[in-house]
Protein backbone atom coordinates (compact mmCIF):
# COMPACT_ATOMS: atom_id res chain seq x y z
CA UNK A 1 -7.20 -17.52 -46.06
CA UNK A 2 -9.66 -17.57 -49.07
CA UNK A 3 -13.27 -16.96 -47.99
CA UNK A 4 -16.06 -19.68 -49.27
CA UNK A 5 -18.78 -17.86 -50.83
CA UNK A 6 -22.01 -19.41 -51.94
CA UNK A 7 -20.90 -21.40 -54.88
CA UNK A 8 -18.52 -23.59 -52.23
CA UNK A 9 -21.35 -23.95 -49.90
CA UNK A 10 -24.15 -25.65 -52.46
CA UNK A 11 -21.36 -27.70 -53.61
CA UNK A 12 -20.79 -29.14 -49.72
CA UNK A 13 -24.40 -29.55 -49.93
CA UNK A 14 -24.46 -31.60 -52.90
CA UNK A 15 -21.61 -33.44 -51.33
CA UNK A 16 -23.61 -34.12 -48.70
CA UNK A 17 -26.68 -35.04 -49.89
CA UNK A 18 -27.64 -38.91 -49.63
CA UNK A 19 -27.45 -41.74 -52.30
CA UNK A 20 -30.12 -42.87 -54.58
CA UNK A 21 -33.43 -43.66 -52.74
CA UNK A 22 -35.17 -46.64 -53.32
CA UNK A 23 -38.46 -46.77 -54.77
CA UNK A 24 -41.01 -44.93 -53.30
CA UNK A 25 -38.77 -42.91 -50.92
CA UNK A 26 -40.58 -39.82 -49.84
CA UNK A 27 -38.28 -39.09 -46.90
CA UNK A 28 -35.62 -36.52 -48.52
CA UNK A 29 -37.77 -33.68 -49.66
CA UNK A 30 -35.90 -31.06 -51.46
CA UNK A 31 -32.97 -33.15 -50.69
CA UNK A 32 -34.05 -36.47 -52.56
CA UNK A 33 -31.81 -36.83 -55.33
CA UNK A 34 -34.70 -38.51 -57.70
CA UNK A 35 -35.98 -34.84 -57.28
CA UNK A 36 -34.99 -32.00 -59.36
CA UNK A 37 -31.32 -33.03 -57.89
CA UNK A 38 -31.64 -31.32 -55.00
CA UNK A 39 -32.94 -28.10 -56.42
CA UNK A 40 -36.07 -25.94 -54.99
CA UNK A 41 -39.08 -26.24 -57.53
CA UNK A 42 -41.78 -23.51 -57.09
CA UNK A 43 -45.34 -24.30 -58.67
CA UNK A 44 -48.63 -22.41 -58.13
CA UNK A 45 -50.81 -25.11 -57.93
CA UNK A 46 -54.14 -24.30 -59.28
CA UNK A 47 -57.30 -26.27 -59.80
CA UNK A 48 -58.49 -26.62 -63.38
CA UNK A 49 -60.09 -24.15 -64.44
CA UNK A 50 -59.58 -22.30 -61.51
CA UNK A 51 -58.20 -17.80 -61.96
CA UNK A 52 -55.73 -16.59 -60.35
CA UNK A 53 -57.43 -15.51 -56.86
CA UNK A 54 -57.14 -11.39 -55.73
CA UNK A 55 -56.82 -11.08 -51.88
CA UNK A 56 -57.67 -7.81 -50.48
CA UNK A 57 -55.68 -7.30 -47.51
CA UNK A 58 -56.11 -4.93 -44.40
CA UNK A 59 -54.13 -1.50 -44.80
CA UNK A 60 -51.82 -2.20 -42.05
CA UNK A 61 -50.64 -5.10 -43.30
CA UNK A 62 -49.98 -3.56 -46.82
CA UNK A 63 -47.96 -1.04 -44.83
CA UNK A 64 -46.01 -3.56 -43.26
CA UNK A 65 -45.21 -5.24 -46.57
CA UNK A 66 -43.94 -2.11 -48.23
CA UNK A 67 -41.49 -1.62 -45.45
CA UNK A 68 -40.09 -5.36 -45.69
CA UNK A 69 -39.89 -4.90 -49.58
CA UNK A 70 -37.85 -1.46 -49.26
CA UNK A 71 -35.65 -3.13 -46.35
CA UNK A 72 -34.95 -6.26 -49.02
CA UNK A 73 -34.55 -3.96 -51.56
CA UNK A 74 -31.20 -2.51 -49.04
CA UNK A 75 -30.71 -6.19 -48.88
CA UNK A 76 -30.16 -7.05 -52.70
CA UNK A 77 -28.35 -4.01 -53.05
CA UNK A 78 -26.37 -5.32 -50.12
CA UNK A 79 -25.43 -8.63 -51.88
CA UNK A 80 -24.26 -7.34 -55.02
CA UNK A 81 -23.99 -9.97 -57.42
CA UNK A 82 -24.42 -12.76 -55.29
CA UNK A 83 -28.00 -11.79 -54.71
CA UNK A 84 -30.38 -14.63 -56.39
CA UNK A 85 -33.76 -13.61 -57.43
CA UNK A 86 -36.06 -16.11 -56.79
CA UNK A 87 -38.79 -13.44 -56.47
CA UNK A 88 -40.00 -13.98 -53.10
CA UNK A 89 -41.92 -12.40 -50.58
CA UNK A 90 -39.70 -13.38 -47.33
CA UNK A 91 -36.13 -14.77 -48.99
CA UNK A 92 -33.01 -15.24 -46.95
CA UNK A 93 -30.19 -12.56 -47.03
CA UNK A 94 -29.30 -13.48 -50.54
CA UNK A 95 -32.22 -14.32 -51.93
CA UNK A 96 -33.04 -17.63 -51.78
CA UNK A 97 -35.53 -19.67 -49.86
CA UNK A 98 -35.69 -19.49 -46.52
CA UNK A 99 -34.34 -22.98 -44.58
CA UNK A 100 -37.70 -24.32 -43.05
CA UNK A 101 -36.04 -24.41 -39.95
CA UNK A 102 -35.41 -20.67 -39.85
CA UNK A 103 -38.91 -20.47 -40.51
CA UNK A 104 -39.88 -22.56 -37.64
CA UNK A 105 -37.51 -20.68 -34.82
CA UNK A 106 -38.71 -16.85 -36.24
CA UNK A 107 -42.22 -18.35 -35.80
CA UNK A 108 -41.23 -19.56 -32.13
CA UNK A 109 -39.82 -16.37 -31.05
CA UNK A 110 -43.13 -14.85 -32.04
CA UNK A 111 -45.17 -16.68 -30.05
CA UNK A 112 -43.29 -16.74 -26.84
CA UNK A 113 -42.92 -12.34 -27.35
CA UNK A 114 -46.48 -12.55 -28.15
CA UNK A 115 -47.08 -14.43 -24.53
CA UNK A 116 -49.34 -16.89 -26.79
CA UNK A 117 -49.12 -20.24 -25.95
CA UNK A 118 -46.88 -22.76 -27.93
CA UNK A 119 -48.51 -24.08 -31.23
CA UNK A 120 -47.68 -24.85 -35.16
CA UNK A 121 -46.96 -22.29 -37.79
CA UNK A 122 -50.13 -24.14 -39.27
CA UNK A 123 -52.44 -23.42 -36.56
CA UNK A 124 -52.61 -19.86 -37.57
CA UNK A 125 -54.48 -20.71 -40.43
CA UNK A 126 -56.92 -21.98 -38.05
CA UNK A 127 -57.24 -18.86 -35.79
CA UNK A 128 -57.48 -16.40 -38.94
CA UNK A 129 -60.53 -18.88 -39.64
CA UNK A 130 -61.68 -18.58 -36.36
CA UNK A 131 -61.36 -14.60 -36.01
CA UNK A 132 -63.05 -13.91 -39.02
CA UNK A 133 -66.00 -15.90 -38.14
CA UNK A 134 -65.89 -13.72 -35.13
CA UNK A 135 -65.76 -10.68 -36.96
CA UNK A 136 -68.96 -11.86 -38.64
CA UNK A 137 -67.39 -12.49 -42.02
CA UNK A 138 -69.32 -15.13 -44.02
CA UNK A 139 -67.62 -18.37 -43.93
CA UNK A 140 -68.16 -18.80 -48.15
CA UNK A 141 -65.67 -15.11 -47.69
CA UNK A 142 -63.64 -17.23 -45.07
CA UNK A 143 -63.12 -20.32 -47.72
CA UNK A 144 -62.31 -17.71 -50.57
CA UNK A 145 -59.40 -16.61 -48.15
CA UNK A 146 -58.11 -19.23 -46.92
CA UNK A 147 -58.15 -20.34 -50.49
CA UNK A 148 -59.99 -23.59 -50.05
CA UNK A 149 -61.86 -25.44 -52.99
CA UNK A 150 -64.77 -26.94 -50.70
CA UNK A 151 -66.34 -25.64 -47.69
CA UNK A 152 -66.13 -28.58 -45.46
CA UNK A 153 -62.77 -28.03 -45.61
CA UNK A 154 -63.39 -24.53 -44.34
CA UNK A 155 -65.46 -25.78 -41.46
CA UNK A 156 -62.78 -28.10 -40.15
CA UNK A 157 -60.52 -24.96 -40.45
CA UNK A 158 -62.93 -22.83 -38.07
CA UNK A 159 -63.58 -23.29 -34.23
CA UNK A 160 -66.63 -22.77 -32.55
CA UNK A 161 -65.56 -20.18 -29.49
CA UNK A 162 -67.96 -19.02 -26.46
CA UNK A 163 -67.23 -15.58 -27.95
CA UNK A 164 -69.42 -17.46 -31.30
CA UNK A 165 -72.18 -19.25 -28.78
CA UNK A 166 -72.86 -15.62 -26.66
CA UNK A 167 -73.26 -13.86 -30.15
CA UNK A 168 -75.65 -16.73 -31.41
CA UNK A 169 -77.70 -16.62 -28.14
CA UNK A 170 -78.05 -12.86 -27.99
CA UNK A 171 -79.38 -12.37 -31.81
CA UNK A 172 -82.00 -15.58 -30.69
CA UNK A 173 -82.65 -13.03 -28.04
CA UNK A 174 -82.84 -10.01 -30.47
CA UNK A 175 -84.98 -12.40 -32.86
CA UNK A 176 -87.52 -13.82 -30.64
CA UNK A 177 -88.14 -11.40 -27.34
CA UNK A 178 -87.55 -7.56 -29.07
């Protein structure tokens, strides 16, 4: 029995992609062939004028990275020649980019071995807002970050927490009875 390998699974998934849209379809995604026929495009979009941006990250996370990178590395090695390098931080076994869905149930298990309540992928953008406002960072630092252009943005992004209020009421304390 021949084994299918990658080649004979994109070209079921061509197969099985839909027919031409009709105008304006935005429905397909990746999938939409008016798109790049099917194909994943990767842009970094950047404002004009705008640098590349530096993020300095906290040491444990670093050392977390470097572990992932040297277990991929096993991984490549792994897949030979059918390894594709779309240089990625978090590709799937061969490579490629991840299936959203993947994505979505990795983030699920997370939460629920975390004991967090239930909430979007997206939502942790919000709490990283929220924490380092509680860690006192500045929220211009905050928008840098989270890589926003304006700072209103920034404020919808952060949450106003009792942990916020009691720190606000005890440096009005500090400021106006010590």
């Amino acid at each position: 029995m021949a084994q299918e390998g990658p080649c004979h699974a994109l070209q079921a998934a061509q197969e099985a992609l839909p027919g031409p849209c009709r105008d304006g379809c935005q429905f397909h995604a990746q999938h939409c062939p008016k798109g790049l026929g099917g194909a994943w495009a990767f842009k970094f979009k950047e404002p004009r004028g705008a640098k590349a941006r530096t993020l300095a990250l906290p040491a444990p996370l670093v050392r977390e990275l470097r572990a992932h990178w040297r277990k991929q590395k096993k991984q490549r090695e792994a897949a030979g020649e059918a390894w594709e390098d779309w240089d990625l931080c978090f590709p799937n076994s061969l490579g490629k980019p991840m299936e959203p869905r993947d994505d979505w149930a990795d983030w699920k298990w997370l939460i629920k071995a975390a004991g967090v309540r239930d909430a979007r992928l997206h939502d942790a953008r919000h709490t990283a807002a929220t924490l380092l406002l509680e860690q006192g960072v500045d929220i211009s630092v905050v928008q840098e970050i989270l890589g926003h252009s304006t700072l209103a943005v920034t404020k919808r992004y952060t949450h106003v927490t009792t942990r916020l209020t009691q720190d606000a009421a005890a440096r009005m304390e500090r400021a106006l009875w010590t």
